[in-house]
C-alpha atoms as a PDB file:
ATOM      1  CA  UNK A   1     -97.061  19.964   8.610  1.00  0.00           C
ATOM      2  CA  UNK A   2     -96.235  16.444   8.301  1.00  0.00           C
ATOM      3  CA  UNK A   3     -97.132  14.211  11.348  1.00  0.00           C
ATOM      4  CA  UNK A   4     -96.633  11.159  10.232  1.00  0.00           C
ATOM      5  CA  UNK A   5     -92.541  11.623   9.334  1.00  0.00           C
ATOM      6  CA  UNK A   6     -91.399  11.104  12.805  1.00  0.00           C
ATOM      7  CA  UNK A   7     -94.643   9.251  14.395  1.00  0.00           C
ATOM      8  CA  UNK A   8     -94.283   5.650  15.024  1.00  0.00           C
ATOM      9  CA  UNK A   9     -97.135   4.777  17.190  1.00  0.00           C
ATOM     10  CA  UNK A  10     -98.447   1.687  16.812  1.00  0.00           C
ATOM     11  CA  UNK A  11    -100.797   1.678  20.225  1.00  0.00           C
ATOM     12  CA  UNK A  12    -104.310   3.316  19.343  1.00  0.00           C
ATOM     13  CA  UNK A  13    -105.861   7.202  19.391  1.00  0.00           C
ATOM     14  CA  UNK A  14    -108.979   8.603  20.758  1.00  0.00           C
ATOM     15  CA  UNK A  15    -110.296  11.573  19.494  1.00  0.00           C
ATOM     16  CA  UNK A  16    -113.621  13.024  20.921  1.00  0.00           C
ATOM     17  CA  UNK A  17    -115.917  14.229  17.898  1.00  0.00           C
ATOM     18  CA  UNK A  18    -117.850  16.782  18.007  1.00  0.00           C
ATOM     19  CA  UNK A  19    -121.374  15.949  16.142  1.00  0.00           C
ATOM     20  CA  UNK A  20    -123.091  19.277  14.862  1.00  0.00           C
ATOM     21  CA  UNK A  21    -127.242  18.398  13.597  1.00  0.00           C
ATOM     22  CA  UNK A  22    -126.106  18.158  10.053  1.00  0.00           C
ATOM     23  CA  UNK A  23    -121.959  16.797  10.304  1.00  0.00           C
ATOM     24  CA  UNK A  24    -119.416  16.142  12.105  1.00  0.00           C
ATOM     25  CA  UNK A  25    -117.070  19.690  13.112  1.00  0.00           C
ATOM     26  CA  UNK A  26    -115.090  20.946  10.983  1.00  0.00           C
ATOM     27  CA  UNK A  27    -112.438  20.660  13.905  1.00  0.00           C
ATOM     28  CA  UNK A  28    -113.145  17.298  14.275  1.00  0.00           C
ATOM     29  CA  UNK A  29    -112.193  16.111  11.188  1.00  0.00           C
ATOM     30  CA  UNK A  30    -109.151  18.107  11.490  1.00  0.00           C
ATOM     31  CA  UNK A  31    -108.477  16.047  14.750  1.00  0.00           C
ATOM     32  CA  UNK A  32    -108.908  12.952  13.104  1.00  0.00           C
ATOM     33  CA  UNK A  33    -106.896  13.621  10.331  1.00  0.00           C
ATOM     34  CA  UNK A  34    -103.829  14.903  12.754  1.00  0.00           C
ATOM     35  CA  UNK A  35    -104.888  11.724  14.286  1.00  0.00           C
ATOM     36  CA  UNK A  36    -104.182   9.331  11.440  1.00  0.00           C
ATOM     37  CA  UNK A  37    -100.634  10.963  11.264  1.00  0.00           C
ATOM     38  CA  UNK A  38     -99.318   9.450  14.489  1.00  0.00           C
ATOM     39  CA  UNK A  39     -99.149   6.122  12.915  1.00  0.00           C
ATOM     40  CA  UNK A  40    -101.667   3.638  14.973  1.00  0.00           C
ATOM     41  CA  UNK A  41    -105.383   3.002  14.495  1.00  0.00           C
ATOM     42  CA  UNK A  42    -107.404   5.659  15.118  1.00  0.00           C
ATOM     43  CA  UNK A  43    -110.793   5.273  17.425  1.00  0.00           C
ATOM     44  CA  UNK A  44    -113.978   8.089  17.434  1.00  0.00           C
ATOM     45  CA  UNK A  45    -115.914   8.728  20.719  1.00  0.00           C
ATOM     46  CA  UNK A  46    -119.190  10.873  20.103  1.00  0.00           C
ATOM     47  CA  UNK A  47    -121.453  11.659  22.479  1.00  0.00           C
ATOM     48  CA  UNK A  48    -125.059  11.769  22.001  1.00  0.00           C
ATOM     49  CA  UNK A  49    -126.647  11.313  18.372  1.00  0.00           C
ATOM     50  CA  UNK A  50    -124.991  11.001  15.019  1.00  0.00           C
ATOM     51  CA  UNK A  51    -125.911  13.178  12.713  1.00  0.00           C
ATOM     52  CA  UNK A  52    -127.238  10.960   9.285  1.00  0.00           C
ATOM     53  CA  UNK A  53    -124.180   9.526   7.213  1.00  0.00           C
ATOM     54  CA  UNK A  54    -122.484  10.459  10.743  1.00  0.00           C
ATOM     55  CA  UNK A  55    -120.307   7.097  10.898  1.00  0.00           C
ATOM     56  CA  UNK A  56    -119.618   7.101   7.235  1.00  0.00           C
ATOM     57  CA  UNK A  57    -118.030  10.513   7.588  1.00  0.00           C
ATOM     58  CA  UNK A  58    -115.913   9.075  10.984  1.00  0.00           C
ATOM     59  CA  UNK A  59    -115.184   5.979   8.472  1.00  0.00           C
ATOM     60  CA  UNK A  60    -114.270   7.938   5.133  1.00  0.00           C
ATOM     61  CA  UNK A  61    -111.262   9.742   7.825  1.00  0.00           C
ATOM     62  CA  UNK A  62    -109.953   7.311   9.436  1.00  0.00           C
ATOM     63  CA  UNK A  63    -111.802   6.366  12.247  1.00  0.00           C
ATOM     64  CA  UNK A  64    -111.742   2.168  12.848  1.00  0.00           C
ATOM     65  CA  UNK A  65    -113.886   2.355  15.279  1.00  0.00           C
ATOM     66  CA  UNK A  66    -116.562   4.436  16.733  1.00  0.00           C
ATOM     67  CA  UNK A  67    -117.303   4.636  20.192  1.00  0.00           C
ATOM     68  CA  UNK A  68    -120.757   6.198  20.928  1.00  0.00           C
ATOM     69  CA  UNK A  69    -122.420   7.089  24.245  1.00  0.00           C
ATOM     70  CA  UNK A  70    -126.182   7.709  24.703  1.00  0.00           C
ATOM     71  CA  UNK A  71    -128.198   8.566  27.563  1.00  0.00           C
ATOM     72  CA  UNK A  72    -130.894  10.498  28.329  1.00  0.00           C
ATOM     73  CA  UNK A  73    -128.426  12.132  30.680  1.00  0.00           C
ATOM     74  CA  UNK A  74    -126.526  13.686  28.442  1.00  0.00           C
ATOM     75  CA  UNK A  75    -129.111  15.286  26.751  1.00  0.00           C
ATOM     76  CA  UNK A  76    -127.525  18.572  28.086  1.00  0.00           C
ATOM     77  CA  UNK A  77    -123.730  19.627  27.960  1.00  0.00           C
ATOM     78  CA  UNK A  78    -121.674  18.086  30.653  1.00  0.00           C
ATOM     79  CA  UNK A  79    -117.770  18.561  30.473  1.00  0.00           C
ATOM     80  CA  UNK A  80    -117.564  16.321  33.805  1.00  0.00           C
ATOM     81  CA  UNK A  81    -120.177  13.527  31.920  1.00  0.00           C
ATOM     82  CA  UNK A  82    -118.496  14.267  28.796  1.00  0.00           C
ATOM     83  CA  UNK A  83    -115.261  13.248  30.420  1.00  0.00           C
ATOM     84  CA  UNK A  84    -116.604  10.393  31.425  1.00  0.00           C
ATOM     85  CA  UNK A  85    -117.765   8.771  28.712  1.00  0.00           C
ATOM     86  CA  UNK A  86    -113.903   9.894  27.003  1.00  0.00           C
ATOM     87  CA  UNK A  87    -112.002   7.832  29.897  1.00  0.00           C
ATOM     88  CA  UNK A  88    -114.730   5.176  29.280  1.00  0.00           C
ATOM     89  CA  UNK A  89    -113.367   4.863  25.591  1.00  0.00           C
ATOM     90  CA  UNK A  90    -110.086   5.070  26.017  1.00  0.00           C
ATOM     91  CA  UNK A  91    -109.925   2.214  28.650  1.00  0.00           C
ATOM     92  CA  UNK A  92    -111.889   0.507  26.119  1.00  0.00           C
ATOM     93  CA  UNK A  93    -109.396   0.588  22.897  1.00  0.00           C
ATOM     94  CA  UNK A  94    -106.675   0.989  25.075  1.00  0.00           C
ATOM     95  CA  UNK A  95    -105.650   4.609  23.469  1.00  0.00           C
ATOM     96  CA  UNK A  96    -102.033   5.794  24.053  1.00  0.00           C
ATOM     97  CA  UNK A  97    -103.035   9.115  22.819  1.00  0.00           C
ATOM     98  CA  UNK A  98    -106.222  10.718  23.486  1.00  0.00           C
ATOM     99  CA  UNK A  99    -107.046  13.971  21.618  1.00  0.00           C
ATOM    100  CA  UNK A 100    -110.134  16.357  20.857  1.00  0.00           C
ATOM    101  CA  UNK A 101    -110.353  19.754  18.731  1.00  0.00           C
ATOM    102  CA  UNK A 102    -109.198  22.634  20.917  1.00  0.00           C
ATOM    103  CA  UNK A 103    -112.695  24.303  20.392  1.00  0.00           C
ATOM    104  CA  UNK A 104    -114.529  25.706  23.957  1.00  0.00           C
ATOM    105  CA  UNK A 105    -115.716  21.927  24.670  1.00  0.00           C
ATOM    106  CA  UNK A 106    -112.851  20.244  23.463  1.00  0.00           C
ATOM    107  CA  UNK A 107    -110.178  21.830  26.018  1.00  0.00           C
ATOM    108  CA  UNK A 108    -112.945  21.997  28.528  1.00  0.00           C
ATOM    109  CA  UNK A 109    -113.828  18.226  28.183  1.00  0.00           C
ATOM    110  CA  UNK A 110    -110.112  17.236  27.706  1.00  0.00           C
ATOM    111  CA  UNK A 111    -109.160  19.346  31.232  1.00  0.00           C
ATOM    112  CA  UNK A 112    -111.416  17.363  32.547  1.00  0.00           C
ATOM    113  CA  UNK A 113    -110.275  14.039  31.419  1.00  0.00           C
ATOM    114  CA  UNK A 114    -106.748  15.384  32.871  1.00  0.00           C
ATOM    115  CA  UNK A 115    -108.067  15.967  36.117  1.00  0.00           C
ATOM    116  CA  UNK A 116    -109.690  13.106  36.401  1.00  0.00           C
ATOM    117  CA  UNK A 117    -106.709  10.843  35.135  1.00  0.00           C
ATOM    118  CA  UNK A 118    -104.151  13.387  37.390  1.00  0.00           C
ATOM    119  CA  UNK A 119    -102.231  13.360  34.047  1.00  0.00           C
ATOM    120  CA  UNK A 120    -100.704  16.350  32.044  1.00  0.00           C
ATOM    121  CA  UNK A 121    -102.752  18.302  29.312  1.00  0.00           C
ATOM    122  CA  UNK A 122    -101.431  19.995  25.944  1.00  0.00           C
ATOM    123  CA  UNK A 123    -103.342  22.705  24.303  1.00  0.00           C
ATOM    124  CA  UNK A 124    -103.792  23.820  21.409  1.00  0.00           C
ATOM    125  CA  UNK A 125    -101.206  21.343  20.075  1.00  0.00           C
ATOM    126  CA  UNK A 126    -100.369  22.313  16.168  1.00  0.00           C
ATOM    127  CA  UNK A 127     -97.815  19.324  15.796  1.00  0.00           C
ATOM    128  CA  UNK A 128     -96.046  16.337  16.950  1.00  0.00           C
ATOM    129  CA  UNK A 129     -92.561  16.454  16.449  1.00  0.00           C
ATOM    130  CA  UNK A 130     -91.475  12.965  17.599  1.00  0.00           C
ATOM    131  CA  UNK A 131     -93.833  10.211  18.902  1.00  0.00           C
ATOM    132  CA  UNK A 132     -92.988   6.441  20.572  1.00  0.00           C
ATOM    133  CA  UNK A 133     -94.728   3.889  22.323  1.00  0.00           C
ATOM    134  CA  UNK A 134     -94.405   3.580  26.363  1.00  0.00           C
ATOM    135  CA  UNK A 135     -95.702   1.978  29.128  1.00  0.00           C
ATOM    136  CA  UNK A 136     -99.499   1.696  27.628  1.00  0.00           C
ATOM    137  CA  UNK A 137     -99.411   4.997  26.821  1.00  0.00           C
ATOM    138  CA  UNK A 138     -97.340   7.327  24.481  1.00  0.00           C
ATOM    139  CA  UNK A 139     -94.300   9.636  24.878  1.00  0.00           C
ATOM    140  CA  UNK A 140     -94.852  12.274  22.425  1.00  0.00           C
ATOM    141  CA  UNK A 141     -92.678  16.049  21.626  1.00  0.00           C
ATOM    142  CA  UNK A 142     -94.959  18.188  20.414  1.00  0.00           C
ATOM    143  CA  UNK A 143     -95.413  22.234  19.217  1.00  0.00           C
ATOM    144  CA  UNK A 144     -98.379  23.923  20.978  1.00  0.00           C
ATOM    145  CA  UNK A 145     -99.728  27.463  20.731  1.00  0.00           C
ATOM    146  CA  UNK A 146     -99.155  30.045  22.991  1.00  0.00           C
ATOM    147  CA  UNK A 147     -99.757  33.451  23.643  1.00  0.00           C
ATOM    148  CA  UNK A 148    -102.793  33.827  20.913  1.00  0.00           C
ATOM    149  CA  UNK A 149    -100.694  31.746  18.877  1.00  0.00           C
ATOM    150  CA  UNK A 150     -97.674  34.218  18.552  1.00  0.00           C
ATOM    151  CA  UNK A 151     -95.464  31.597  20.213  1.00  0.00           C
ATOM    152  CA  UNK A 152     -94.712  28.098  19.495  1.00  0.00           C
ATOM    153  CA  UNK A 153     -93.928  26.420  23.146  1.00  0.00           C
ATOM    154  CA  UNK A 154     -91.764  22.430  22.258  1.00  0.00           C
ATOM    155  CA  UNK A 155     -93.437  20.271  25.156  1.00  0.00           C
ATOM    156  CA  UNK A 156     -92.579  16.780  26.029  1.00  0.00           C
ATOM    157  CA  UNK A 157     -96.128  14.032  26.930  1.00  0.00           C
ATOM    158  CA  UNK A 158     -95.689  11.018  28.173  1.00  0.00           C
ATOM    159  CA  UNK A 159     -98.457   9.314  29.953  1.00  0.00           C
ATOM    160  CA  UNK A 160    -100.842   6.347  29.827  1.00  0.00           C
ATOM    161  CA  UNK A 161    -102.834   8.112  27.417  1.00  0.00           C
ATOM    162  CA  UNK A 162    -101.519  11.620  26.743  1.00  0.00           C
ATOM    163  CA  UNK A 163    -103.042  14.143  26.243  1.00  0.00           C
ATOM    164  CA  UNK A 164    -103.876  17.240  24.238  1.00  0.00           C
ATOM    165  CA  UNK A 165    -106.213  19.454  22.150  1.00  0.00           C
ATOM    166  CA  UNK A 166    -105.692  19.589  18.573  1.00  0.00           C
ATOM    167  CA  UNK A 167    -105.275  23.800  17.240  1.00  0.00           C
ATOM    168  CA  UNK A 168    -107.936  24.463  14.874  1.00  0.00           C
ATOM    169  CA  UNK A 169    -106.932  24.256  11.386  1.00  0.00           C
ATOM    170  CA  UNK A 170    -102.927  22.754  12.356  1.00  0.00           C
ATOM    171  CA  UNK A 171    -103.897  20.151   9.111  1.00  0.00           C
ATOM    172  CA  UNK A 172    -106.551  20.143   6.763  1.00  0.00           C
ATOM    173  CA  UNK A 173    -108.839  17.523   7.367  1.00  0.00           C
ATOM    174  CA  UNK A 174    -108.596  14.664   4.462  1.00  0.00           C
ATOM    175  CA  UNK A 175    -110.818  11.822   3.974  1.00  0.00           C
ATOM    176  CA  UNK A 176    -108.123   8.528   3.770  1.00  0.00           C
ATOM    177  CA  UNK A 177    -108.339   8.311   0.334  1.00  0.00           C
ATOM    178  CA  UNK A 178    -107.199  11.352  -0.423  1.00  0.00           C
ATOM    179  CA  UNK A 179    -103.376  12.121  -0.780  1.00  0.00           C
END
């Protein structure tokens, strides 16, 4: 899959990393890779620590910025905190897109960032098939998994941000410098 040939966002993305102890997820990278391909600059939000060489990793795929939120209070898993701290960042780079790995905690988190924004949610997205700018946000066609991924559903975004969960594995994550 190529999501760059018809992306020509030029507003920013959000994706919400998930840090493991050691890395970054897999699935994030993924996400920020897929991210990359829309066209715009792309903008990490982790929550809680980094792991060590953490922002060099966000850096080395793509990531121009990385938004980070600490507290003592989120010590423990919140998807309503969590959600939080997403809207936070995407207010703050003004993100047109805003997208996390569809693992457990990314769709949970990202429902909640729907609720919270009353805006529509994609899952398990697998790939954008045409993306433009509008109204602050972006209006976006894109291929999502359905059905235990036996179906391919064509879905139509638009929002100020939209929204959706990336599908584990839909790209290979690459750092930027590699083709």
């Amino acid at each position: 899959m190529d999501v760059a040939m018809n992306a020509v966002l030029s507003a920013a993305s959000l994706v919400l990393v998930e840090a493991e102890p050691e890395a970054m997820s897999t699935l994030s990278l993924e996400a920020l890779t897929f991210a990359r391909g829309l066209g715009g600059p792309v903008h990490a939000v982790v929550v809680g620590a980094l792991p060590a060489g953490g922002a060099d990793e966000l850096a080395a795929h793509g990531a121009i910025v990385a938004h980070q939120a600490q507290d003592p209070r989120l010590d423990a898993y919140s998807a309503a905190a969590w959600a939080a701290c997403v809207i936070d960042a995407a207010r703050a780079c003004g993100a047109a897109v805003v997208l996390a790995p569809a693992s457990p905690r990314g769709n949970e988190v990202m429902a909640h960032v729907a609720a919270r924004l009353d805006a529509r949610m994609a899952a398990n997205v697998t790939d954008v098939v045409s993306a433009q700018d509008a109204d602050g946000g972006a209006a976006l066609r894109v291929h999502r998994q359905v059905m235990g991924g036996a179906v391919l559903e064509e879905l139509d975004l638009s929002g100020a941000p939209a929204l959706f969960t990336m599908a584990g594995h839909a790209v290979e994550h690459r750092a930027v410098d590699q083709p």
